[in-house]
Protein backbone atom coordinates (compact mmCIF):
# COMPACT_ATOMS: atom_id res chain seq x y z
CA UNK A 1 44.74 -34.08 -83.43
CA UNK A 2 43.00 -31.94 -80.70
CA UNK A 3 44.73 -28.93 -79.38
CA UNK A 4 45.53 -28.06 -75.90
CA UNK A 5 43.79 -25.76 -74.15
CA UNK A 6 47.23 -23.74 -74.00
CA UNK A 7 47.86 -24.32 -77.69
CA UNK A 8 44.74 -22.68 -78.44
CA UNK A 9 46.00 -19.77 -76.22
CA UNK A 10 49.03 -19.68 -78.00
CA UNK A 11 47.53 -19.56 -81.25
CA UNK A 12 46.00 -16.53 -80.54
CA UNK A 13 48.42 -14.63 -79.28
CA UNK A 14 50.75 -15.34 -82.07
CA UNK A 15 47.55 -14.19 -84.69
CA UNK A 16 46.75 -11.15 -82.72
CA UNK A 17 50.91 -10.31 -83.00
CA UNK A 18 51.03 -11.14 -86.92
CA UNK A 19 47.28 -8.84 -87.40
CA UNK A 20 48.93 -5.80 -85.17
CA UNK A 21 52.56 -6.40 -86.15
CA UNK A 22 54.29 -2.80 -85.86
CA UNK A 23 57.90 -2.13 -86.03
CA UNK A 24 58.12 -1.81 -82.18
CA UNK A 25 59.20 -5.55 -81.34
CA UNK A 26 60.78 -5.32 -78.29
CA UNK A 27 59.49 -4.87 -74.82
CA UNK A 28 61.32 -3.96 -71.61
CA UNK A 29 60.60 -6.40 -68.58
CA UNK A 30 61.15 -5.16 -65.19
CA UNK A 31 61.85 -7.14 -62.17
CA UNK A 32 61.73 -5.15 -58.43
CA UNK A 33 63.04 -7.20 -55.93
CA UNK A 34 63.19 -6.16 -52.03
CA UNK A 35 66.96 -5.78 -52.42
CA UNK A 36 67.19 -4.97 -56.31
CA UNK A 37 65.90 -4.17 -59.92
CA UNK A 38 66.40 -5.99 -63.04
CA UNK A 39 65.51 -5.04 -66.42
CA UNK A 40 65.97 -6.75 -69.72
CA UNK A 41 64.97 -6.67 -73.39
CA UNK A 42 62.31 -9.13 -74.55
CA UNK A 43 61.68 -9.94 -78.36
CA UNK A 44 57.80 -10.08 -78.42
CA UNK A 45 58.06 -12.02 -82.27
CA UNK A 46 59.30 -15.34 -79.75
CA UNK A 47 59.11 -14.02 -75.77
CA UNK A 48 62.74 -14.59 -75.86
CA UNK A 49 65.58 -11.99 -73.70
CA UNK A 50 67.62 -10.47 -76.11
CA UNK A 51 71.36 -11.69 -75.26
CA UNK A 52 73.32 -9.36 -72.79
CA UNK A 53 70.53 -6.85 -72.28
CA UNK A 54 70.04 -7.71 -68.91
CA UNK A 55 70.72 -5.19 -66.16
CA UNK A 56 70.75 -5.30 -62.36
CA UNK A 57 71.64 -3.09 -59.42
CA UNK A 58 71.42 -3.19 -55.72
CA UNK A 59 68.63 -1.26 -54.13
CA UNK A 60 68.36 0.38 -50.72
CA UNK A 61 64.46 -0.65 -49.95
CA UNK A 62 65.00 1.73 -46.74
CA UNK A 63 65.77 5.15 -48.12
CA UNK A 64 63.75 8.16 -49.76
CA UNK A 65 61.39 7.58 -52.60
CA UNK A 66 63.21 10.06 -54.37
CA UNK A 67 66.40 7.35 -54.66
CA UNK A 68 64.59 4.45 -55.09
CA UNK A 69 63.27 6.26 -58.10
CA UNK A 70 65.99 7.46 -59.52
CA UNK A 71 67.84 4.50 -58.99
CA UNK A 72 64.86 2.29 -61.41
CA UNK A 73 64.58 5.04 -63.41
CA UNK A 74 68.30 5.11 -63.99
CA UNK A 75 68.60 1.10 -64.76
CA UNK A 76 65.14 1.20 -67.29
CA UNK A 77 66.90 4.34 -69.16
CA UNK A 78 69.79 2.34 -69.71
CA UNK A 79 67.75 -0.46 -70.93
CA UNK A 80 65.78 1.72 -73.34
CA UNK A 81 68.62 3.11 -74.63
CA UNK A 82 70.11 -0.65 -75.58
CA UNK A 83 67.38 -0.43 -78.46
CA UNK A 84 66.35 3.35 -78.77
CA UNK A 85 62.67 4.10 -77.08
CA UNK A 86 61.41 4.58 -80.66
CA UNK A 87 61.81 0.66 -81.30
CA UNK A 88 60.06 -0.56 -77.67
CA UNK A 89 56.42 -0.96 -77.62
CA UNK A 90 55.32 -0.89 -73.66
CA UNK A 91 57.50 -1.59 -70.43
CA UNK A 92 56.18 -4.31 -68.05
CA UNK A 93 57.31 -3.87 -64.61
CA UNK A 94 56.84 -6.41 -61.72
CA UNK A 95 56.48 -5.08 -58.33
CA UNK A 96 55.76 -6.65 -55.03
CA UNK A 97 52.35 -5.38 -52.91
CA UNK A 98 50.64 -4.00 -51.53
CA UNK A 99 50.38 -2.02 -55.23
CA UNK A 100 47.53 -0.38 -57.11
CA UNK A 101 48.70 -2.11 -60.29
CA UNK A 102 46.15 -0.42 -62.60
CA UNK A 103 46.78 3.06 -61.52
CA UNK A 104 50.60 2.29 -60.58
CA UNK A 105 50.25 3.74 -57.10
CA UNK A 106 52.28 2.00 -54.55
CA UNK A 107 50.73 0.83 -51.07
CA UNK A 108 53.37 -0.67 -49.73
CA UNK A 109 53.22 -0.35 -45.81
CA UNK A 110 53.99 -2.52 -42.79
CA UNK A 111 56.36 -4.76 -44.82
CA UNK A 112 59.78 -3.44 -43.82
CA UNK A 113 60.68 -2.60 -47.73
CA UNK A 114 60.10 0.44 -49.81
CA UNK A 115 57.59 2.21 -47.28
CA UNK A 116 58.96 5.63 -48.23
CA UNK A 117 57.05 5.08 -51.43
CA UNK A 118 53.51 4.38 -49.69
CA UNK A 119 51.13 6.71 -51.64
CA UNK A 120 53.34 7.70 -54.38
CA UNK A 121 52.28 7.26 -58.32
CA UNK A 122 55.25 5.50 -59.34
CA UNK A 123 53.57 5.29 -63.16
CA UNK A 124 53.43 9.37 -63.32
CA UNK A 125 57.09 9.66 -61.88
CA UNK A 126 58.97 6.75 -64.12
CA UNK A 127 56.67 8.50 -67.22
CA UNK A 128 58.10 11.76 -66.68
CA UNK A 129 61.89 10.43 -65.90
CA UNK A 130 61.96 8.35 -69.06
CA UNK A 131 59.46 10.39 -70.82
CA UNK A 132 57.73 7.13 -71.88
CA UNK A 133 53.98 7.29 -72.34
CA UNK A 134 52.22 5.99 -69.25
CA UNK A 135 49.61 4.38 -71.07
CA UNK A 136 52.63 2.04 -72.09
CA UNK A 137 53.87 1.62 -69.15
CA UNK A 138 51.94 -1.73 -66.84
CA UNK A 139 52.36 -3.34 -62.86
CA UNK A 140 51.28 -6.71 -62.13
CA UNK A 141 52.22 -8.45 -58.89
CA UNK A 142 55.88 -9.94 -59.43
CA UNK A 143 54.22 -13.74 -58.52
CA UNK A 144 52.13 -13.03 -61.42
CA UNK A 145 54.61 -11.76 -63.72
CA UNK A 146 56.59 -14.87 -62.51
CA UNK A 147 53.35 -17.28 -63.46
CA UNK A 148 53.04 -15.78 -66.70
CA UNK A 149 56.52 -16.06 -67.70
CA UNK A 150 56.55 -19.84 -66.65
CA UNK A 151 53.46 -20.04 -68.72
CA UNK A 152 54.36 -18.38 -71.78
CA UNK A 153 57.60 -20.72 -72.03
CA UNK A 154 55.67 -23.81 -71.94
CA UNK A 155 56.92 -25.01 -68.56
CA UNK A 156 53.71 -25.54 -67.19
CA UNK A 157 52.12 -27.35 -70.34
CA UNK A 158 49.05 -29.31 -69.98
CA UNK A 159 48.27 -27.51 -66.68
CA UNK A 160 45.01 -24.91 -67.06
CA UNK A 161 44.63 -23.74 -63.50
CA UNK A 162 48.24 -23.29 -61.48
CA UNK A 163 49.29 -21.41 -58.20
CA UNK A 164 52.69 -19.90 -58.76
CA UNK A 165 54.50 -18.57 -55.62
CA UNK A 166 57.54 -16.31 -54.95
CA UNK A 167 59.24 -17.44 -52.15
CA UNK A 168 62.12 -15.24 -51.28
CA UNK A 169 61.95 -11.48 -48.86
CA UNK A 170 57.86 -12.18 -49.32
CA UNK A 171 55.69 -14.52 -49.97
CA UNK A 172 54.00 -13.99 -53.30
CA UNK A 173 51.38 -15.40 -55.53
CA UNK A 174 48.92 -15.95 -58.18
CA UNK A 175 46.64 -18.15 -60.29
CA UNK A 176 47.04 -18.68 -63.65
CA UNK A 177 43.33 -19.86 -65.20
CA UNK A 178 43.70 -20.58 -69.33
CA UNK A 179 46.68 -17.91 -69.19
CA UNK A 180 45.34 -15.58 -67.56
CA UNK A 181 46.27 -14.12 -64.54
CA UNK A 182 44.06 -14.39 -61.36
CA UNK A 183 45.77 -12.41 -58.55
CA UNK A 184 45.59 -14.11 -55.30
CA UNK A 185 47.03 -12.07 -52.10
CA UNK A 186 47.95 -15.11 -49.46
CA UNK A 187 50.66 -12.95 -48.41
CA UNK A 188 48.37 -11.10 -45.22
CA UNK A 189 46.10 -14.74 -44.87
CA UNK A 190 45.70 -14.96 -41.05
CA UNK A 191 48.26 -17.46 -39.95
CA UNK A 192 48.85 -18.80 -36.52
CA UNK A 193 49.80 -15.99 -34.44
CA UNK A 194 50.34 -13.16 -37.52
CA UNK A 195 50.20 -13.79 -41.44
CA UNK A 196 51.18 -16.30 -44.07
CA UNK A 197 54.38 -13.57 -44.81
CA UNK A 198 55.58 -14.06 -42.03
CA UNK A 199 56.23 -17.64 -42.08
CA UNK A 200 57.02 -18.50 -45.67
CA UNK A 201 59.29 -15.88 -46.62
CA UNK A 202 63.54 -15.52 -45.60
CA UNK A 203 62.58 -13.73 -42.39
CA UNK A 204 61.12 -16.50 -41.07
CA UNK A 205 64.12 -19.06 -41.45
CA UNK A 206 66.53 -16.24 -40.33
CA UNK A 207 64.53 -16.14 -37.04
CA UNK A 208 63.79 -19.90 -36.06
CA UNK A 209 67.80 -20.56 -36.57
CA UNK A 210 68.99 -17.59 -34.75
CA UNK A 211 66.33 -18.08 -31.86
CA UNK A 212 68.09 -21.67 -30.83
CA UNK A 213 71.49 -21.04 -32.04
CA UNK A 214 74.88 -18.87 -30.91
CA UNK A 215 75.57 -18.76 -34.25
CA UNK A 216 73.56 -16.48 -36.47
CA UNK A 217 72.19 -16.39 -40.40
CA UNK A 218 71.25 -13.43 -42.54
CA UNK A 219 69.42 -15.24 -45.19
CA UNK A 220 68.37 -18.77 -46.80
CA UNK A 221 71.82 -19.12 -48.61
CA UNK A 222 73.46 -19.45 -45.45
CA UNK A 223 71.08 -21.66 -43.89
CA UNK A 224 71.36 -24.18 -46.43
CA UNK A 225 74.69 -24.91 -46.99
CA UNK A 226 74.48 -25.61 -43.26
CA UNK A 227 72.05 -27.91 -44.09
CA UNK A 228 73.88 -29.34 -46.65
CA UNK A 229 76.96 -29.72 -44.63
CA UNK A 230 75.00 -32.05 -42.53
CA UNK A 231 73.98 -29.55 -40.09
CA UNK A 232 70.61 -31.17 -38.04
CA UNK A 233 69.17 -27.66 -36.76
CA UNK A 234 69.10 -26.06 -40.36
CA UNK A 235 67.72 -29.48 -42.04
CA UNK A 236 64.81 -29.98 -39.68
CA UNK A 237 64.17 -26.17 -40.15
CA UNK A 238 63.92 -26.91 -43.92
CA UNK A 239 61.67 -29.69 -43.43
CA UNK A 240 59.18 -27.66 -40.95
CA UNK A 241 59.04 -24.93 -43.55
CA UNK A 242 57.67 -27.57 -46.21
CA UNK A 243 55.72 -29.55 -43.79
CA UNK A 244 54.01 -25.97 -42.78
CA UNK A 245 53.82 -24.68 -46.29
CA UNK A 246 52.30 -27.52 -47.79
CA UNK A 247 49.35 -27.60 -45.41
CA UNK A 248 49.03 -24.15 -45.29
CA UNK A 249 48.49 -24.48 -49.50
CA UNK A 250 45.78 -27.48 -49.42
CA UNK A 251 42.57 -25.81 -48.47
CA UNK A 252 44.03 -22.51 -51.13
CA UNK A 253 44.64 -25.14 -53.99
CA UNK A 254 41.36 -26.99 -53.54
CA UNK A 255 39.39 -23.78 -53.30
CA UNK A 256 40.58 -22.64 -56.78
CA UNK A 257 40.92 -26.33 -58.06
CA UNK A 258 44.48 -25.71 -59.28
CA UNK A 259 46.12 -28.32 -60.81
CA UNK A 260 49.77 -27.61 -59.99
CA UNK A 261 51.91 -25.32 -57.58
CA UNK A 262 54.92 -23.74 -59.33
CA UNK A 263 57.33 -22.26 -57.22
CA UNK A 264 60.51 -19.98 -57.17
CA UNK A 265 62.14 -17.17 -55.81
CA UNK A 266 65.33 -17.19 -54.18
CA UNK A 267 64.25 -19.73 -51.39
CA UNK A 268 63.80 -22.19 -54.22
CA UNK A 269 67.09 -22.38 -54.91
CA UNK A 270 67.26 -24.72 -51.56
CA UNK A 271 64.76 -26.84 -53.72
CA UNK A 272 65.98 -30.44 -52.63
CA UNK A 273 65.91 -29.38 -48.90
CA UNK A 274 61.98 -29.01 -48.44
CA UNK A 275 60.32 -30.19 -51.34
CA UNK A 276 59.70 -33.57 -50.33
CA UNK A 277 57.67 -32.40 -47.22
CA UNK A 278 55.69 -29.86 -49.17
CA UNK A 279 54.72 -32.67 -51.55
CA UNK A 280 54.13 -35.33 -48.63
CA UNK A 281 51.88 -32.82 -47.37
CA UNK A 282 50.16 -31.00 -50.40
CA UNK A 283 48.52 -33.93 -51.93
CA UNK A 284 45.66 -32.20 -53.96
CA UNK A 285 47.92 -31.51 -56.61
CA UNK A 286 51.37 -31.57 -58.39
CA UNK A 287 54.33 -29.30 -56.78
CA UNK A 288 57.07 -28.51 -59.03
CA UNK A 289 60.22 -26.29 -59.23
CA UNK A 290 60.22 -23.35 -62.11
CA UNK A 291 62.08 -24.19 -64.96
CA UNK A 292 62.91 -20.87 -65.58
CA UNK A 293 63.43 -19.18 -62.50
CA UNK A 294 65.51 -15.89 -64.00
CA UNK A 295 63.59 -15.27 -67.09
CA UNK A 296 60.53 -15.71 -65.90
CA UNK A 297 59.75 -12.51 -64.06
CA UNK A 298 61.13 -10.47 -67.23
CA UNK A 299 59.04 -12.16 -70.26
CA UNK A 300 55.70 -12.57 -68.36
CA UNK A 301 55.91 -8.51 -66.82
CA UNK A 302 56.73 -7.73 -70.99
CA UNK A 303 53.99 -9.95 -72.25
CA UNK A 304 51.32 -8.40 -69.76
CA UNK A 305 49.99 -5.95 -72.04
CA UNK A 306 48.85 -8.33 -74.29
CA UNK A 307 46.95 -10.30 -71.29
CA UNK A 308 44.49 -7.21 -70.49
């Protein structure tokens, strides 16, 4: 029987693990969201979250770099400490760009979230909080971290080339080529009057409600249960979004022959409510919902040392 191209991939990462096998088999994934940060145990033996390690907390995206870092630095500690630092092998941390991810120095600017951090080495400042060696301490764009994750937990079997997205405060994503990832910034693309960001992230649907209605949203959630309550302003909004998403993504999918789109983030959740459009309108290639939409993140940012 021949083997899959991702079988194959598998195979070798499972031989490399038994060939290097050390005593350290636990890695710490870290999700940074534009309103939070998870972290969570992963068992590198199986790229499964160890039960009830997970941790969240709110973050303030708006304040001084010097609470935003405390406040991760605080969360990861506590995560560490589930296991002892002696027993975890690297920490994988998923953060949204603009990010130098090899030398851990944030960019961030323009984007309304975490600007206070623009210029700052957030890998020398987590190393010294948690004293954790930086060398074991790796970024990678959270839509890659997301693709990963899907890919690592079979979800996207069969596939060799996908574009995984983030929809939620931004709009992020990657390729994943024979399981490796391919980071693809379509965030700033030049799109209509601004960028692709603008337009297929929440801030978008919060606007083109509140601009024709009394009534006013904060976020997707809202929107779509006035969708789902029948409401005709917040379904055709839905349907625009996929309608405008899916053509934006033909000419990106065909350029890097993908072979699927995998999507989540928190504006996924409202799955049912654009998908059809997207599809009707991205026809190069399969669109499908991730599987695993809040583990993903976690095991493919703790599995991304042993993808460089």
């Amino acid at each position: 029987m021949l083997l899959s191209q991702r079988q194959i991939h598998l195979f070798h990462r499972h031989k490399k693990r038994i060939m290097t096998a050390t005593q350290k088999h636990f890695a710490i994934g870290v999700d940074v969201g534009g309103t939070h940060i998870a972290a969570c145990l992963v068992n590198k033996d199986n790229d499964e979250i160890i039960k009830d390690s997970h941790r969240e907390t709110p973050v303030d995206a708006q304040t001084s770099a010097y609470k935003i870092l405390s406040t991760w630095s605080e969360l990861i500690a506590e995560v560490i400490n589930l296991k002892g630092k002696e027993n975890i092998s690297n920490i994988g941390i998923a953060m949204p760009g603009p990010f130098d991810y090899k030398k851990g120095i944030s960019q961030i600017h323009g984007v309304g979230k975490y600007e206070s951090l623009f210029g700052v080495n957030v890998k020398a400042c987590l190393s010294t909080t948690l004293d954790f060696n930086p060398d074991h301490i790796h970024f990678l764009n959270d839509a890659s971290a997301f693709a990963l994750g899907e890919y690592h937990k079979a979800y996207c079997a069969g596939y060799n080339r996908i574009l995984a997205l983030t929809l939620g405060t931004g709009f992020g994503s990657t390729y994943i080529h024979n399981g490796s990832p391919l980071p693809q910034m379509l965030y700033n693309v030049p799109y209509r009057d601004s960028i692709a960001d603008d337009y297929f992230s929440t801030r978008w649907f919060v606007s083109a409600f509140n601009q024709k209605n009394a009534a006013q949203i904060s976020g997707v959630k809202e929107l779509s249960e006035l969708a789902k309550s029948g409401n005709r302003n917040a379904l055709n909004i839905f349907k625009e979004f996929g309608r405008d998403l899916g053509k934006f993504l033909v000419a990106h999918t065909v350029n890097e022959m993908a072979e699927c789109v995998v999507i989540g983030g928190n504006i996924s959740k409202a799955w049912e409510l654009f998908s059809g459009e997207l599809q009707n309108n991205l026809t190069t290639c399969k669109v499908i919902r991730a599987e695993s939409m809040n583990t993903s993140a976690f095991i493919g940012a703790a599995s991304y040392k042993d993808e460089e």
